[in-house]
Protein backbone atom coordinates (compact mmCIF):
# COMPACT_ATOMS: atom_id res chain seq x y z
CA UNK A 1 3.25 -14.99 0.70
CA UNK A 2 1.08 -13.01 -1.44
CA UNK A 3 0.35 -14.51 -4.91
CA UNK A 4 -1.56 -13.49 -8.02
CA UNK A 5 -1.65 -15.18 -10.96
CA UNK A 6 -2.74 -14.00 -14.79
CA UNK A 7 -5.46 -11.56 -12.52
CA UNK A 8 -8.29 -10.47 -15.14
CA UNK A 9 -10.83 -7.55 -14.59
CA UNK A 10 -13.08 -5.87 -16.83
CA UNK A 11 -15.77 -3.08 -16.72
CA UNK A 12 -18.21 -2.86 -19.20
CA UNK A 13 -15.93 -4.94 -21.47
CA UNK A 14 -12.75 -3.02 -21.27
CA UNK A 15 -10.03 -4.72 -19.50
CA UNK A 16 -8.60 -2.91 -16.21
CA UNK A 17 -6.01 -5.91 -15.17
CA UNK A 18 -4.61 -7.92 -17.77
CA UNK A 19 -2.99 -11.10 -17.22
CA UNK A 20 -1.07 -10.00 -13.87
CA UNK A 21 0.72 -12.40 -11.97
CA UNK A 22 2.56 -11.30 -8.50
CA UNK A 23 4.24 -12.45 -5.39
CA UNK A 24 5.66 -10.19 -2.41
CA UNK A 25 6.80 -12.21 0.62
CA UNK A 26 7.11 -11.53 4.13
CA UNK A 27 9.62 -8.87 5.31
CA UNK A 28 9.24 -7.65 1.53
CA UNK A 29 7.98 -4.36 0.29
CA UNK A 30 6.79 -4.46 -3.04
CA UNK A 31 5.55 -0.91 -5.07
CA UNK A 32 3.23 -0.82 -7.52
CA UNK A 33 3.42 1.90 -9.90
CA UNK A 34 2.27 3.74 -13.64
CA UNK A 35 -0.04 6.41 -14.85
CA UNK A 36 -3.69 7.23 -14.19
CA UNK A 37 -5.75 4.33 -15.22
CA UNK A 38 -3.09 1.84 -15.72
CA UNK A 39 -5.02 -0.42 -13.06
CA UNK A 40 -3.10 0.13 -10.02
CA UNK A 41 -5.91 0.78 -7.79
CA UNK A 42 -8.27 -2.10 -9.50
CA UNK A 43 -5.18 -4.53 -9.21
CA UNK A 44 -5.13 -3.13 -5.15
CA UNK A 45 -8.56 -4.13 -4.52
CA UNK A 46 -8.45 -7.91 -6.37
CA UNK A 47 -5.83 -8.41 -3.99
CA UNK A 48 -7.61 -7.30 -0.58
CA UNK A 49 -10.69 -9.23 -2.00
CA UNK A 50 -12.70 -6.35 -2.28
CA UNK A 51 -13.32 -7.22 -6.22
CA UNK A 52 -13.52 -10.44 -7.47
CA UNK A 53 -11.42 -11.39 -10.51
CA UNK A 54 -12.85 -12.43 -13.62
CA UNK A 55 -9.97 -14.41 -14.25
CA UNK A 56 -6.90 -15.76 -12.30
CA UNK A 57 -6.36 -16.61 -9.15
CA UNK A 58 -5.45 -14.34 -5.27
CA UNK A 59 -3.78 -16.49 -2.88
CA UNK A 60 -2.70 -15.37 0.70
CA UNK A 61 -0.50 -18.22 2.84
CA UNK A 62 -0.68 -20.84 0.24
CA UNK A 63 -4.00 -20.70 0.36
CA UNK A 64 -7.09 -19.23 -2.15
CA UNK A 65 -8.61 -15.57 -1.02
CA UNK A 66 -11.94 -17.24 -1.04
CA UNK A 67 -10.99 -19.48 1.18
CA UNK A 68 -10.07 -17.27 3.89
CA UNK A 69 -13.25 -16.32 6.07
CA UNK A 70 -13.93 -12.42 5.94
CA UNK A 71 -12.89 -12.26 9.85
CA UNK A 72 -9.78 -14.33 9.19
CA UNK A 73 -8.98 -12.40 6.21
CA UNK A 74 -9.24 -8.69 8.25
CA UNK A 75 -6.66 -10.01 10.69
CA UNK A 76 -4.19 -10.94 8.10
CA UNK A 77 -4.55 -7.78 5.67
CA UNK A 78 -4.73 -4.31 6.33
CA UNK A 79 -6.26 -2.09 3.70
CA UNK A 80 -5.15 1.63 3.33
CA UNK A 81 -7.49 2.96 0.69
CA UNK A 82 -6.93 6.36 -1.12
CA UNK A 83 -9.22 8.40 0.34
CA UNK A 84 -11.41 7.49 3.85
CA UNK A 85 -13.99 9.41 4.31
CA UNK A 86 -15.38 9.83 8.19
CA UNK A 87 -18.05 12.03 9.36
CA UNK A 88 -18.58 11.08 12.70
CA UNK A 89 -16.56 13.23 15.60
CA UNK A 90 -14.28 10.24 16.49
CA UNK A 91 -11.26 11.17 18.05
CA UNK A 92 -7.65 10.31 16.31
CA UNK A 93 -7.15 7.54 19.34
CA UNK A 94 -10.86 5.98 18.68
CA UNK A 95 -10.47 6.08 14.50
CA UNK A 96 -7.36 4.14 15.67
CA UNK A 97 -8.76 1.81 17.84
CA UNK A 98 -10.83 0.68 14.65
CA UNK A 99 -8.09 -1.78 13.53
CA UNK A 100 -7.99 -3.33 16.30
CA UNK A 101 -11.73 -4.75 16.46
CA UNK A 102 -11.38 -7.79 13.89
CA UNK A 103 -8.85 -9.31 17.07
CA UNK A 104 -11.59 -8.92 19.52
CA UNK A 105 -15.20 -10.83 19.91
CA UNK A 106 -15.91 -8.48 22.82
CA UNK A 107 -14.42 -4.97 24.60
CA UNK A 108 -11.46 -3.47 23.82
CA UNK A 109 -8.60 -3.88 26.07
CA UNK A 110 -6.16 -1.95 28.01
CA UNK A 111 -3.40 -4.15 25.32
CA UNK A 112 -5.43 -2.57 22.47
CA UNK A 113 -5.35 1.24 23.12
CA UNK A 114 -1.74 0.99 24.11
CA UNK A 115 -0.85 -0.83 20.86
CA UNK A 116 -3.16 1.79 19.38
CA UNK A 117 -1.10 4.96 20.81
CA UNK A 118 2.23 3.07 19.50
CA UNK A 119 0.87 3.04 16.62
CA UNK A 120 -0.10 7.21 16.48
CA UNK A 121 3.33 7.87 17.62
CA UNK A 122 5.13 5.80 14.56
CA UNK A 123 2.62 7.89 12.15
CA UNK A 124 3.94 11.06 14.39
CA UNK A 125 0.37 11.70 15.70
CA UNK A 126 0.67 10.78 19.20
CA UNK A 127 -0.02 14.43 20.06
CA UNK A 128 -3.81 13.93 17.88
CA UNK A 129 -4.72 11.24 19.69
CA UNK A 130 -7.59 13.57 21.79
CA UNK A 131 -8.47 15.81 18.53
CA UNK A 132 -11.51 15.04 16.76
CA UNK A 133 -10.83 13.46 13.74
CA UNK A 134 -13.15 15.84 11.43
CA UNK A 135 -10.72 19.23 12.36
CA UNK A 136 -7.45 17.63 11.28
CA UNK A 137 -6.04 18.18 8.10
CA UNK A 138 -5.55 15.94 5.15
CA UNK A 139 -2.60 15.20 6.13
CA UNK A 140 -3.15 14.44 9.79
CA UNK A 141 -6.23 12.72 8.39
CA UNK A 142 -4.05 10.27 6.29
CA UNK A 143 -1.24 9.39 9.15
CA UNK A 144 -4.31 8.50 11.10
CA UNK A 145 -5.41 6.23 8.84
CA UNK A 146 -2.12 4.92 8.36
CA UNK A 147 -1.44 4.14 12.20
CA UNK A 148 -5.29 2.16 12.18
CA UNK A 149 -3.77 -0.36 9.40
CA UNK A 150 -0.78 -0.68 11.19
CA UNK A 151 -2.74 -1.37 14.65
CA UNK A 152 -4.63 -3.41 12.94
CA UNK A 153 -1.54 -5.90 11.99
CA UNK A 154 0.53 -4.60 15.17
CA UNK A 155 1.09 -8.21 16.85
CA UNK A 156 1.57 -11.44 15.45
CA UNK A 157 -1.89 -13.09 14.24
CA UNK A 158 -2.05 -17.46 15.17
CA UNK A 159 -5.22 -18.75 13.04
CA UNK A 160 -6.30 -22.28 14.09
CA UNK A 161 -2.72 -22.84 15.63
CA UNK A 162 -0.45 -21.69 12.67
CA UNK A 163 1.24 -18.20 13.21
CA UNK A 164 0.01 -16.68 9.65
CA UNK A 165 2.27 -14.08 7.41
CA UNK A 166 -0.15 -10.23 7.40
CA UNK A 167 -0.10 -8.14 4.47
CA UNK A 168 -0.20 -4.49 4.55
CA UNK A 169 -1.70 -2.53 1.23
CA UNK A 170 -1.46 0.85 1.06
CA UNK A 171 -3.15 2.66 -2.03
CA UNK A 172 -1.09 6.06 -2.58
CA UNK A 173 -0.05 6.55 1.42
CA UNK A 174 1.71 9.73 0.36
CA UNK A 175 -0.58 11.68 -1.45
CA UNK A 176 -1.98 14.17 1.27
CA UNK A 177 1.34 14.02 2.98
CA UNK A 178 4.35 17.02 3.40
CA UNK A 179 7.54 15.59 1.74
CA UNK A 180 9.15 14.97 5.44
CA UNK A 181 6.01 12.70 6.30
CA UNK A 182 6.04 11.26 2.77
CA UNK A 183 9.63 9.78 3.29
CA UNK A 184 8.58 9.39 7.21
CA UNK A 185 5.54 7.19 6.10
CA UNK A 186 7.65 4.95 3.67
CA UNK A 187 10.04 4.23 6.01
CA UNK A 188 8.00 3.89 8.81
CA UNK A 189 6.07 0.68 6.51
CA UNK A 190 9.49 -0.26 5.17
CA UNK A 191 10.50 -0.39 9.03
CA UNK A 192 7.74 -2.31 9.69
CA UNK A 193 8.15 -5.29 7.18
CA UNK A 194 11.67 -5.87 8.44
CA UNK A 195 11.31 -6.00 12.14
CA UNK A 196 8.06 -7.84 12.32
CA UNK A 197 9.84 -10.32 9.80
CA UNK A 198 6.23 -11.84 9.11
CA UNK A 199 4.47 -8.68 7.36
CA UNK A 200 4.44 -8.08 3.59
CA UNK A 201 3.58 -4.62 1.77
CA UNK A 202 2.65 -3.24 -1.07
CA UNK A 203 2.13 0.17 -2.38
CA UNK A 204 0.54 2.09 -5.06
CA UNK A 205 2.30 5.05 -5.43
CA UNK A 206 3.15 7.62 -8.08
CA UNK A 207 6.47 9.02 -7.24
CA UNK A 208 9.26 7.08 -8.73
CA UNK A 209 11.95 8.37 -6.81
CA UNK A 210 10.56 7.69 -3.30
CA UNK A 211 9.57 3.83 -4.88
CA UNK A 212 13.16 4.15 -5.61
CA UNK A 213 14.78 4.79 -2.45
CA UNK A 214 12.03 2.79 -0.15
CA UNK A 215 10.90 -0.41 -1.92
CA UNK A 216 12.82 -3.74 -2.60
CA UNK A 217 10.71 -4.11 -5.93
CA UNK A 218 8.67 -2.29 -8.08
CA UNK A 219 5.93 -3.68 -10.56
CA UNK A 220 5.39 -0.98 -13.29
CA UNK A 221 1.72 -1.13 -14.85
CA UNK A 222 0.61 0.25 -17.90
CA UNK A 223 -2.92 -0.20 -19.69
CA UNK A 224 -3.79 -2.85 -16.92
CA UNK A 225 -0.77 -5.08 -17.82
CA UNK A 226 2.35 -5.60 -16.44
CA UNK A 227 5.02 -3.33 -18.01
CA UNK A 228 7.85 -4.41 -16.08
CA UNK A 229 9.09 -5.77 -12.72
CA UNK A 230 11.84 -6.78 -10.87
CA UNK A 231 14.78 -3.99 -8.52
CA UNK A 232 14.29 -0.09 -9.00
CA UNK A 233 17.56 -0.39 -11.13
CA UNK A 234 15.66 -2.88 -13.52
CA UNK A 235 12.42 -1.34 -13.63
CA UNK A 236 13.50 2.59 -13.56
CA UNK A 237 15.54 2.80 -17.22
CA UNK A 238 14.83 5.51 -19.23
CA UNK A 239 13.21 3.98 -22.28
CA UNK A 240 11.02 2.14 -20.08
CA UNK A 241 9.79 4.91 -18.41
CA UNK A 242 9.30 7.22 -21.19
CA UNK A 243 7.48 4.49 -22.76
CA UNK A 244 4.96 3.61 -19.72
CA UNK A 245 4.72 7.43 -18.66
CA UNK A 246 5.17 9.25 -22.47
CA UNK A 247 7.89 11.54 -20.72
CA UNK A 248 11.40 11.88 -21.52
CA UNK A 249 14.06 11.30 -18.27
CA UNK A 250 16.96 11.45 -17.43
CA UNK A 251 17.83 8.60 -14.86
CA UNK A 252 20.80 9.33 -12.54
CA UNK A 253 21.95 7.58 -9.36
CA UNK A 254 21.41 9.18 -6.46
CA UNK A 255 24.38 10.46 -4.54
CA UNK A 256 24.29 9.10 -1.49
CA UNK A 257 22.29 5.71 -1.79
CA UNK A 258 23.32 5.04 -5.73
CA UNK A 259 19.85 3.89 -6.21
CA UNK A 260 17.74 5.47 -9.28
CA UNK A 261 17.30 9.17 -9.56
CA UNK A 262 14.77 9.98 -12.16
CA UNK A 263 14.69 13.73 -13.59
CA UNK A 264 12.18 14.66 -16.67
CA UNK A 265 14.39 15.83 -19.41
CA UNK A 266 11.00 17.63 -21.21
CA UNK A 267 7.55 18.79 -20.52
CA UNK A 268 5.19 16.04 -22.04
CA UNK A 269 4.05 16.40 -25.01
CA UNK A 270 0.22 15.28 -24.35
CA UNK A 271 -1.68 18.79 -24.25
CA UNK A 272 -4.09 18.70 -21.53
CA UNK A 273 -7.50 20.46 -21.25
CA UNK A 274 -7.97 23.01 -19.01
């Protein structure tokens, strides 16, 4: 599985990630959530190995980050970040096709852009495959993006004859996205996890209600430590909320699923500048 534990992080001696500790095992999806500058994103990027910690510990498989060459460790995580920029006029197939290159010393196969054009058509892009990537929108943009982290863990990975557990992290996957391709894009990672039996993810996102109804548990930061965790009914209470997010709510169960429906009782009371 994925473990962290007590993860430290500081900038210019303020603390970003305090004392987190973590696990989200295969066939698990795990969402991370709170307010701007609670950490999230820092905490996303200590766990892909893109930041070093200052303190604590990242292990993927039993074994340390570190230890993990930089090849191995592109074959066993996928890394969704918020926003990828791309100025070149690749085409939606090709910016797929990207994922795929840390499984190949050589050319691309026939096997690759076929597991690259699944991939489009569970992101619902299939028909962008030919379109240059620079004319879509954001939307189309992110569901690209998504389907080149998912080609990029499509198949089973085997490193030095041990079949290895892959890790999917996705830093807000729904921001650019319509609501039917938000719930589309959660379900389509959530679907995922549980098929390939062997894949672990974990979100950032900012919506409580789709964490709700998509993930199996939620870790609520809040000034780079861990607020609470555990099942959307344990973490989404209303005085735990309002006391992470400063807003009162209402928290209701949803009709059909029972699972936590959160409504804001109030506007906020923090005045913002405009």
């Amino acid at each position: 599985m994925l473990r962290a534990a007590s993860l430290h992080y500081e900038v210019a001696g303020r603390a970003l990630v305090r004392d987190v500790s973590l696990t989200v095992a295969p066939g698990e999806f795990l969402a991370v959530l709170g307010p701007n500058g609670a950490g999230k994103t820092t905490l996303l990027k200590l766990l892909a190995g893109e930041a070093a910690p200052h303190g604590g510990t990242v292990e993927l498989g039993g074994r340390p980050l570190s230890q993990w060459r930089h090849a191995q460790r592109a074959q066993l995580r996928a890394v969704l970040p918020q926003e990828s920029r791309l100025a070149f006029a690749f085409t939606a197939l090709e910016v797929t096709l990207f994922g795929r290159y840390p499984h190949r010393a050589g050319a691309l196969t026939r096997g690759d852009r076929e597991i690259a054009r699944a991939a489009l058509a569970t992101t619902d892009c299939a028909h962008l495959a030919a379109r240059d990537f620079t004319t879509l929108s954001g939307g189309e943009k992110a569901r690209v993006q998504l389907a080149r982290v998912l080609a990029q863990l499509w198949e089973p990975c085997v490193i030095d004859g041990h079949r290895q557990a892959r890790y999917l992290l996705l830093d807000e996957p729904t921001a650019a996205l319509d609501l039917a391709h938000q719930h589309a894009t959660l379900a389509a990672a959530r679907r995922f996890a549980r098929e390939q039996g062997d894949v672990a993810v974990l979100a950032v996102l900012h919506d409580l209600n789709l964490a709700a109804q998509y993930a199996d548990r939620l870790l609520m930061l809040r000034e780079g430590a861990v607020a609470a965790t555990g099942t959307p009914a344990q973490v989404l209470t209303e005085p735990g909320i309002e006391s992470v997010f400063g807003l009162p709510v209402r928290v209701l169960r949803h009709p059909d699923t029972g699972l936590p429906l959160v409504a804001a009782r109030a506007t906020p009371s923090v005045q913002l500048a405009v």
